[in-house]
Protein backbone atom coordinates (compact mmCIF):
# COMPACT_ATOMS: atom_id res chain seq x y z
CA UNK A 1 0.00 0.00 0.00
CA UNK A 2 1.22 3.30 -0.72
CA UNK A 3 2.03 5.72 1.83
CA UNK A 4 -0.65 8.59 0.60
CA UNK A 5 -2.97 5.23 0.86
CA UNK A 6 -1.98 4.60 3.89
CA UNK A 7 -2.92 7.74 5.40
CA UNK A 8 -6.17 7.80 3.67
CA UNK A 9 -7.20 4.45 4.54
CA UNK A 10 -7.37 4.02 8.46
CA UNK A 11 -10.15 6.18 9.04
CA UNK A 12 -12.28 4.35 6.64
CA UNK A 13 -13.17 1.88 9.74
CA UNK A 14 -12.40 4.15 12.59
CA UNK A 15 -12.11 7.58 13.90
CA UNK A 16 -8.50 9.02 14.10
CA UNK A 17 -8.02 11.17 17.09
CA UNK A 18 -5.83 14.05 17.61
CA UNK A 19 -2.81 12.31 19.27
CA UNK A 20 -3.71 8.71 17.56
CA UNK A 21 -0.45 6.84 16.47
CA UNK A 22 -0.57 5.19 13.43
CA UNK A 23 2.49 2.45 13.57
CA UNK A 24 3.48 0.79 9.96
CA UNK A 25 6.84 -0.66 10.35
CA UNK A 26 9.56 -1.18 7.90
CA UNK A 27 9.20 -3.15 4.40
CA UNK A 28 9.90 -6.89 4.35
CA UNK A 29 13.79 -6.77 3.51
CA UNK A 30 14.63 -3.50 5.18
CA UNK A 31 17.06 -5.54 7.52
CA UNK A 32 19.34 -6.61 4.39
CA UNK A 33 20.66 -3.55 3.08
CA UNK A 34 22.60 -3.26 6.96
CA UNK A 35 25.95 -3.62 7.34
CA UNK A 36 25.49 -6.76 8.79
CA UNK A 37 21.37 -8.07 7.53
CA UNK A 38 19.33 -8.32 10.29
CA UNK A 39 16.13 -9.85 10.61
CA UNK A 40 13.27 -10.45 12.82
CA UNK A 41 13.33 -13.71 14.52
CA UNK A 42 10.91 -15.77 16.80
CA UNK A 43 11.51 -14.44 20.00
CA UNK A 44 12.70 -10.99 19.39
CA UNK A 45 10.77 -8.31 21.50
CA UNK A 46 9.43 -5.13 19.08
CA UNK A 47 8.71 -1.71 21.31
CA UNK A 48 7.42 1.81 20.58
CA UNK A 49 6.90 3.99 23.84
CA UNK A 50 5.70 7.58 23.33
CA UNK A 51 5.49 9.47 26.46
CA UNK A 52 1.91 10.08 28.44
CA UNK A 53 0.36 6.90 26.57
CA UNK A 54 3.03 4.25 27.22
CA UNK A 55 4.94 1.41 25.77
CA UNK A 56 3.59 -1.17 23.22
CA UNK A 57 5.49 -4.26 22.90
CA UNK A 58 5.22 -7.13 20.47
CA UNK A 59 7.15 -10.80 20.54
CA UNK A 60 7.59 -11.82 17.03
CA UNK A 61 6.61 -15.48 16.45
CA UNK A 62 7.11 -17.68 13.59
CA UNK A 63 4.40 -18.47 10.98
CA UNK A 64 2.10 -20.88 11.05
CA UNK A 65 3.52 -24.06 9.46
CA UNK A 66 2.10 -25.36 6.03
């Protein structure tokens, strides 16, 4: 999805708030154009704190198998 998309999109099944965060990530493959690739892995711990609101944290987890 594009990011002008993107920005349209979300508040086609919600209502945006002043102060909403709108989190996208980077593309697959981001983590190969480092110095040394780095990838997600089961296991590894994703955060995003913004002050006042608080920390979000994820645990990646490998795909379903099949």
């Amino acid at each position: 999805m594009s990011r002008p998309a993107f920005q349209v999109r979300p508040d086609r099944g919600m209502t945006l708030e002043p102060g909403d965060v709108l989190l996208t990530g980077a593309p697959h493959g981001a983590g190969f154009g480092m110095d040394t690739p780095r990838y997600l892995a089961p296991g590894n711990l994703v955060e995003c704190e913004v002050e006042g609101p608080g920390r979000l944290r994820n645990a990646s987890v490998a795909p379903p198998a099949g």
